[in-house]
N, C-alpha and C. Protein backbone atom coordinates (compact mmCIF):
# COMPACT_ATOMS: atom_id res chain seq x y z
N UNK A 1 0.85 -1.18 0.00
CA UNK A 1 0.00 0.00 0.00
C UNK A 1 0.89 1.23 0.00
N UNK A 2 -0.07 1.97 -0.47
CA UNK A 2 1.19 3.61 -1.25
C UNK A 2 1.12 4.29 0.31
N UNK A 3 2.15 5.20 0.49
CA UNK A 3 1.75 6.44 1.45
C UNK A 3 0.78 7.21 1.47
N UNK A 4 0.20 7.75 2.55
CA UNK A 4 -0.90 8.48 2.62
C UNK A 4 -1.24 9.56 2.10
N UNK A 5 0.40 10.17 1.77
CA UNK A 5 0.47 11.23 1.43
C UNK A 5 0.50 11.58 0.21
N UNK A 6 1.08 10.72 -1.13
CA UNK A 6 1.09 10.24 -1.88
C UNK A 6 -0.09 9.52 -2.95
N UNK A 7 -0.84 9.22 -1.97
CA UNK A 7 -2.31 8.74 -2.72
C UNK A 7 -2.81 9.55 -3.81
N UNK A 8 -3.53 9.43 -4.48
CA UNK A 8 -4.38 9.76 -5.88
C UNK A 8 -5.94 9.42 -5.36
N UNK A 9 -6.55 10.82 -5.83
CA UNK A 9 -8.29 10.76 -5.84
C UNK A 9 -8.69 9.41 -5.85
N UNK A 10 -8.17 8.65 -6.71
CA UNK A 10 -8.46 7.45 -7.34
C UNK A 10 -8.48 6.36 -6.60
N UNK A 11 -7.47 6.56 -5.78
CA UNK A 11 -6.79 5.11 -4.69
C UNK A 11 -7.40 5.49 -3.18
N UNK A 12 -7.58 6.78 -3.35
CA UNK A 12 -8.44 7.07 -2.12
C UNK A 12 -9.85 7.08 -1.90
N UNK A 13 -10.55 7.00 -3.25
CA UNK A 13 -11.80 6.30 -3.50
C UNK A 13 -12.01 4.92 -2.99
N UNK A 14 -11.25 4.17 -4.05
CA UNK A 14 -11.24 2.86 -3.65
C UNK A 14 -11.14 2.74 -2.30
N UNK A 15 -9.74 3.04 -1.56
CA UNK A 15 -9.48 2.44 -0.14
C UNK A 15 -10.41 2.63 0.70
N UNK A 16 -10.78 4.00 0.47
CA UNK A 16 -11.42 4.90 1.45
C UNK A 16 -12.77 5.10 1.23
N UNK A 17 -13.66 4.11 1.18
CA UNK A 17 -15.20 4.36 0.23
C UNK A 17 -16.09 5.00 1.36
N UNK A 18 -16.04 5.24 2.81
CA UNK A 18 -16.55 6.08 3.86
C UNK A 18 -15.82 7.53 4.16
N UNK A 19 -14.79 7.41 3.23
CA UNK A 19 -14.52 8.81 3.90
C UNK A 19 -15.01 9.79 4.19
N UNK A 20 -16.10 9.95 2.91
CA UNK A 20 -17.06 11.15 2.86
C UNK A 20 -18.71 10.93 2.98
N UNK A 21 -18.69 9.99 4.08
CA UNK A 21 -19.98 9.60 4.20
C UNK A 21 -20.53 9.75 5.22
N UNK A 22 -19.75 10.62 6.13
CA UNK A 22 -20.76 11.79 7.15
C UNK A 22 -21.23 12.61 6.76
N UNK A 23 -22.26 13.66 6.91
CA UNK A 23 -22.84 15.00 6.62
C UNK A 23 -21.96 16.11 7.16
N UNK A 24 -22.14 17.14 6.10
CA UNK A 24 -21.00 18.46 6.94
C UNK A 24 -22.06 19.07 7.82
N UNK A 25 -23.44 18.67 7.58
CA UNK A 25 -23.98 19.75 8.61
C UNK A 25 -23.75 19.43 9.99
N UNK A 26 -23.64 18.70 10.21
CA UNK A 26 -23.53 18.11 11.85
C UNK A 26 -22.32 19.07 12.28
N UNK A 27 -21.27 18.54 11.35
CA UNK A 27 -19.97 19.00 11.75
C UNK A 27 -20.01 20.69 11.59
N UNK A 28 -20.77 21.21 11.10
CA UNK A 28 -20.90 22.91 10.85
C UNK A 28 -21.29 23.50 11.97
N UNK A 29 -22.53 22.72 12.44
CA UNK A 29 -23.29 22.83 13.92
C UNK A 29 -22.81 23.05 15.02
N UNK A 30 -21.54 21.79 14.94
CA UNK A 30 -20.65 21.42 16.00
C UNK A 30 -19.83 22.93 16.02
N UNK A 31 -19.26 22.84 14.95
CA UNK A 31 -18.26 23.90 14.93
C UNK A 31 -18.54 25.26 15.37
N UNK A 32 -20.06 25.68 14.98
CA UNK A 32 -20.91 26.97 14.90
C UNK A 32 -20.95 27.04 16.48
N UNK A 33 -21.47 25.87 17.07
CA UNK A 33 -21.31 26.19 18.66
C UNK A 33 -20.22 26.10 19.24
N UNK A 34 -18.90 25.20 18.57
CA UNK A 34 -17.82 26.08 19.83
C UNK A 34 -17.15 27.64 19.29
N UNK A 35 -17.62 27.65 18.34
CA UNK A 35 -16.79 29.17 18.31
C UNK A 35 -17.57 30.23 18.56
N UNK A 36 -19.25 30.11 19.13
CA UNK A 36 -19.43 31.17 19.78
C UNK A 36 -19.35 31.55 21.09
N UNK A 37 -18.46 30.38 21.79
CA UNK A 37 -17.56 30.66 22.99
C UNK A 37 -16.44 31.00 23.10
N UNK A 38 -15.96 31.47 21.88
CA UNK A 38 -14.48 31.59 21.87
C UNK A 38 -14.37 33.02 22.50
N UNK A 39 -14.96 34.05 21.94
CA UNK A 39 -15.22 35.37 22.49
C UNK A 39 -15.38 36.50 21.71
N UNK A 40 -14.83 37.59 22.14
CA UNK A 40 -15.22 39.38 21.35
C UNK A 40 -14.40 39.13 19.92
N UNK A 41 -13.32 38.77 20.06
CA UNK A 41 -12.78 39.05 18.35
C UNK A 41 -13.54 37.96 17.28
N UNK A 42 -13.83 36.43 17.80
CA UNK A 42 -14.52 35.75 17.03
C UNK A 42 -15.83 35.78 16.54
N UNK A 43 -16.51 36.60 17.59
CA UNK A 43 -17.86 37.54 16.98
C UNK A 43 -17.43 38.46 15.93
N UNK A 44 -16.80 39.48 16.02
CA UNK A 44 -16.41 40.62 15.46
C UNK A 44 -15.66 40.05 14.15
N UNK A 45 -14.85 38.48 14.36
CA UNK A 45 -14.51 38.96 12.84
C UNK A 45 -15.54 38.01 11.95
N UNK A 46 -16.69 36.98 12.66
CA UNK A 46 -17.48 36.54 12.06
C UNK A 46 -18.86 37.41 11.55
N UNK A 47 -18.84 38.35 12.39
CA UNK A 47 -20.08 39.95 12.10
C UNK A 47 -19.61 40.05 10.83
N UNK A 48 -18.30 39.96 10.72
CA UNK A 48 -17.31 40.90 9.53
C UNK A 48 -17.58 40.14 7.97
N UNK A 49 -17.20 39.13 8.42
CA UNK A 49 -17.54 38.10 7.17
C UNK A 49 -18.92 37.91 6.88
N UNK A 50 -20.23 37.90 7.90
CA UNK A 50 -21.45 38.12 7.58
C UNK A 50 -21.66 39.15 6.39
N UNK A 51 -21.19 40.65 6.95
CA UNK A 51 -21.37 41.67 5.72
C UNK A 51 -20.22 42.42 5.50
N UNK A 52 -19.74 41.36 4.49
CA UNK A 52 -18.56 41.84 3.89
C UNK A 52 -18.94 43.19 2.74
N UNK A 53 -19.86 43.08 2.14
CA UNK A 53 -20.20 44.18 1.13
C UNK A 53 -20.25 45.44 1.91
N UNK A 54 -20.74 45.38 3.14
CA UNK A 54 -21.55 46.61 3.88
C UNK A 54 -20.20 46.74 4.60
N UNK A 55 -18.92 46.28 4.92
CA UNK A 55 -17.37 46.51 5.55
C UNK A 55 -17.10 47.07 4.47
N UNK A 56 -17.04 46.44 3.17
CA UNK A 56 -16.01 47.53 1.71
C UNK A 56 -16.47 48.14 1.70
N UNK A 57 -17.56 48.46 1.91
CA UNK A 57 -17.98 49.66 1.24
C UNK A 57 -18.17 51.24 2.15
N UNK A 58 -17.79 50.94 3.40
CA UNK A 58 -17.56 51.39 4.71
C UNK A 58 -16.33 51.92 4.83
N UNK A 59 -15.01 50.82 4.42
CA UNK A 59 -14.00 51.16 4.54
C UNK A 59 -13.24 51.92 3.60
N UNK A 60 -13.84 51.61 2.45
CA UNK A 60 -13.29 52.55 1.09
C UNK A 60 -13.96 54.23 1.28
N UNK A 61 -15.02 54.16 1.75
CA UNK A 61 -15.86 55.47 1.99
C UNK A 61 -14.86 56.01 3.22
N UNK A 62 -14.12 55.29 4.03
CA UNK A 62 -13.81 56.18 5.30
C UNK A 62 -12.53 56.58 4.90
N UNK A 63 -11.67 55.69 3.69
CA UNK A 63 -10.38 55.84 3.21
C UNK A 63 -10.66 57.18 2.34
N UNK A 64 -11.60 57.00 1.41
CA UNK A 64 -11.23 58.01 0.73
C UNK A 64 -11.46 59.37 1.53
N UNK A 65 -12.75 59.75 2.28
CA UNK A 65 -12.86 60.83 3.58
C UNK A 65 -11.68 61.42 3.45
N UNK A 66 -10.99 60.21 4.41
CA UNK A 66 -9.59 60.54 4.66
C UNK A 66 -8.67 61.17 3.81
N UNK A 67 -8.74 60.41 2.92
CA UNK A 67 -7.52 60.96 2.00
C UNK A 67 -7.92 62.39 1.18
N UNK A 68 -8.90 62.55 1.14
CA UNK A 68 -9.28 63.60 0.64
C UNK A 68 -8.94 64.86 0.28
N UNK A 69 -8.67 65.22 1.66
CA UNK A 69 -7.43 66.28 1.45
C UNK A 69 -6.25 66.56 1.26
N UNK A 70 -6.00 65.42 0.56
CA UNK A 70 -4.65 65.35 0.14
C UNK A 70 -4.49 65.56 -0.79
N UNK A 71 -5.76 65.69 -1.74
CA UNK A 71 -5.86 65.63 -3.06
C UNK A 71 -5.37 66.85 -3.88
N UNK A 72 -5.19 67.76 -3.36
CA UNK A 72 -4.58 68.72 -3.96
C UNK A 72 -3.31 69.06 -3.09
N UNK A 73 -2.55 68.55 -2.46
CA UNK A 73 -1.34 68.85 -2.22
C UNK A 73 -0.41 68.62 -3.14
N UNK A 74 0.24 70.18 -2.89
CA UNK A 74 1.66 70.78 -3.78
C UNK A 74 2.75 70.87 -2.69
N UNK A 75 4.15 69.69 -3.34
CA UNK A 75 4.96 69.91 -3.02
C UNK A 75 6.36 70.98 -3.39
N UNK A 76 6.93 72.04 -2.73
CA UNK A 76 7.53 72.27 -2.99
C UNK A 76 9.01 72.33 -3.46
N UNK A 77 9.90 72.77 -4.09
CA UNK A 77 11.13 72.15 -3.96
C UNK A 77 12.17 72.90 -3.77
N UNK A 78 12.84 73.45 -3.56
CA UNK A 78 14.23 74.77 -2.33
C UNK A 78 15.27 74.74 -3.93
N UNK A 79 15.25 76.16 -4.22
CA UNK A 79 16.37 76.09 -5.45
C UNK A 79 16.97 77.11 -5.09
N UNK A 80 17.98 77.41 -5.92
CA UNK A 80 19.29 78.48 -6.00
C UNK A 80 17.88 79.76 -5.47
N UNK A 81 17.41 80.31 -6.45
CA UNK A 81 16.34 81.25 -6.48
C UNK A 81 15.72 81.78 -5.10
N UNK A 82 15.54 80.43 -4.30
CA UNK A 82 14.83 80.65 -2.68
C UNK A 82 15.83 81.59 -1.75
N UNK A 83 17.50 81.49 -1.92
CA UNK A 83 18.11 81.58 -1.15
C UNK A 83 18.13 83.50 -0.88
N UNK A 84 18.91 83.41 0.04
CA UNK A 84 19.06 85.16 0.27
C UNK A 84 20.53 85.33 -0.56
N UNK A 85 20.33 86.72 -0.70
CA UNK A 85 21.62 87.53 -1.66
C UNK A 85 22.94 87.40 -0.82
N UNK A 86 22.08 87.60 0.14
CA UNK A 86 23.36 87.63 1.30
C UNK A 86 24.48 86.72 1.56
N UNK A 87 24.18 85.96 0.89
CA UNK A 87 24.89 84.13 1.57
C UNK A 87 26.32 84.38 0.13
């Protein structure tokens, strides 16, 4: 018999004809209830992934806000011309 690691779709069909013969919902269920004990960030970043459209579109609106006034900044640049006569 080949390594496990090594196997092909094919050979893992054959060997393995239960592998995929639990339901994911059980296991989703399972999962859904321990991670709403995990705590504040695993809410917050699962809120997040709930409404991902309503986050982009939040965060691009608060970026651009931001950047906004930047939009017309002129940099200047120090030449012979700036200096005093004096020097």
């Amino acid at each position: 018999m080949s390594d496990p690691k090594t196997r092909t779709p094919a050979q893992a069909a054959v060997l393995c004809p239960k592998a995929n013969a639990f339901q994911l919902r059980r296991c989703k269920k399972a999962v859904r209830s321990t991670m709403a004990s995990k705590g504040a960030w695993c809410r917050l970043g699962r809120g997040l992934l709930r409404r991902r459209a309503v986050v982009v579109v939040g965060t691009v609106g608060l970026l651009l806000a931001l950047g906004a006034p930047f939009m017309r900044i002129e940099f200047g640049s120090i030449n012979v011309q700036q200096l005093s006569s004096s020097c």
